[in-house]
Protein backbone atom coordinates (compact mmCIF):
# COMPACT_ATOMS: atom_id res chain seq x y z
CA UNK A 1 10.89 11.45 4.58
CA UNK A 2 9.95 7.32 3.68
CA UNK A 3 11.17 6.53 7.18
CA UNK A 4 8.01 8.72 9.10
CA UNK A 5 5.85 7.66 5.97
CA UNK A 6 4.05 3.73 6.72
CA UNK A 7 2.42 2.30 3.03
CA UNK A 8 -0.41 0.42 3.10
CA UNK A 9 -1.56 -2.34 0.39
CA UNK A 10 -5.02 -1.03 0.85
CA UNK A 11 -5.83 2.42 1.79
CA UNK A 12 -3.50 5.49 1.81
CA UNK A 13 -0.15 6.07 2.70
CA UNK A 14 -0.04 6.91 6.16
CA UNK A 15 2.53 9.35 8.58
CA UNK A 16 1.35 10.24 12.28
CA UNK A 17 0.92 13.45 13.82
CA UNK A 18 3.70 13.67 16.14
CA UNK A 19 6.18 13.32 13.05
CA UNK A 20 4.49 16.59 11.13
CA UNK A 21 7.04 19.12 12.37
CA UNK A 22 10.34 17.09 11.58
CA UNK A 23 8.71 16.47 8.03
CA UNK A 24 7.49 19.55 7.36
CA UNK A 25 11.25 21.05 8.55
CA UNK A 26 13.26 18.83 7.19
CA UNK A 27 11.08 19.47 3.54
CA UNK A 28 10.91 23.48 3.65
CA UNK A 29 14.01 24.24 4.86
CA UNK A 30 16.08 21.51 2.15
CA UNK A 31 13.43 23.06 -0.93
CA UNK A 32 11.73 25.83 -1.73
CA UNK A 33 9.46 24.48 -4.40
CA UNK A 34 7.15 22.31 -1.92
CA UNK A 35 4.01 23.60 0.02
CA UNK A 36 2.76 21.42 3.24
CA UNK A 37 -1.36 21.59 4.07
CA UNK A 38 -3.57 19.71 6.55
CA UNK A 39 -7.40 19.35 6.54
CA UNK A 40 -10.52 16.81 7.09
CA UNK A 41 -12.04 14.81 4.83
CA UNK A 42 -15.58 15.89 4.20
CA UNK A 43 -17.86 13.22 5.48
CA UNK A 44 -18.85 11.38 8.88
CA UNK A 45 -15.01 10.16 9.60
CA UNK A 46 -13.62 13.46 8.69
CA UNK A 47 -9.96 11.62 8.57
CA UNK A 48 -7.49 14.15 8.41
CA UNK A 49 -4.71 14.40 6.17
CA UNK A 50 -1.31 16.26 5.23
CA UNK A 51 -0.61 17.31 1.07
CA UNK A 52 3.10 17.96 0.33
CA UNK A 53 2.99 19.92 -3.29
CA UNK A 54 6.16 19.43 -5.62
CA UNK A 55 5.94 22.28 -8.05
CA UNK A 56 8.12 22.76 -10.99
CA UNK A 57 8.49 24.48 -14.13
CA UNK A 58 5.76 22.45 -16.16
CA UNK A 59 3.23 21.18 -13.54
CA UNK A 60 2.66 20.35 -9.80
CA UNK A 61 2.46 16.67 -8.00
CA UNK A 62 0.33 16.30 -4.98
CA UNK A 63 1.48 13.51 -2.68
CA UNK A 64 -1.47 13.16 0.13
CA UNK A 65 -0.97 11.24 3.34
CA UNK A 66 -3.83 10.29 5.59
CA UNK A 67 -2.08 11.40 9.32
CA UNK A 68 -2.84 8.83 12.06
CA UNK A 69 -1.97 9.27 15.95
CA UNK A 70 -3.69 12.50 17.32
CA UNK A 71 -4.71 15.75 15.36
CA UNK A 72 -3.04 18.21 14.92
């Protein structure tokens, strides 16, 4: 997944759009404990994002990527 995911010093970690399905594939079909969501950010930009959920046993980690390219 860290090659279709760009970091950025400032802002959020990024992935684009057209790189959604091969993450989201490559994630569910390898683990069944993670859970893949997309939405806007409330506001005027409305960026949208994708949040892959790690759960385990004890507690859940939310790893949020701000999607560039076109929306899906």
């Amino acid at each position: 997944m860290l090659l279709y995911v760009k970091r950025h010093i400032f802002g959020r970690d990024s992935v684009d759009a057209k790189n959604i399905p091969q993450i989201a594939g490559m994630l569910l079909k390898r683990y069944n404990n993670i859970s893949i969501a997309q939405g806007l950010d409330q506001g005027k930009e409305g960026k949208p994002w994708l949040k892959i959920t790690v759960k385990s046993f004890a507690h859940s980690k939310d790893i949020i990527l701000e999607i560039t390219g076109g929306r899906n």
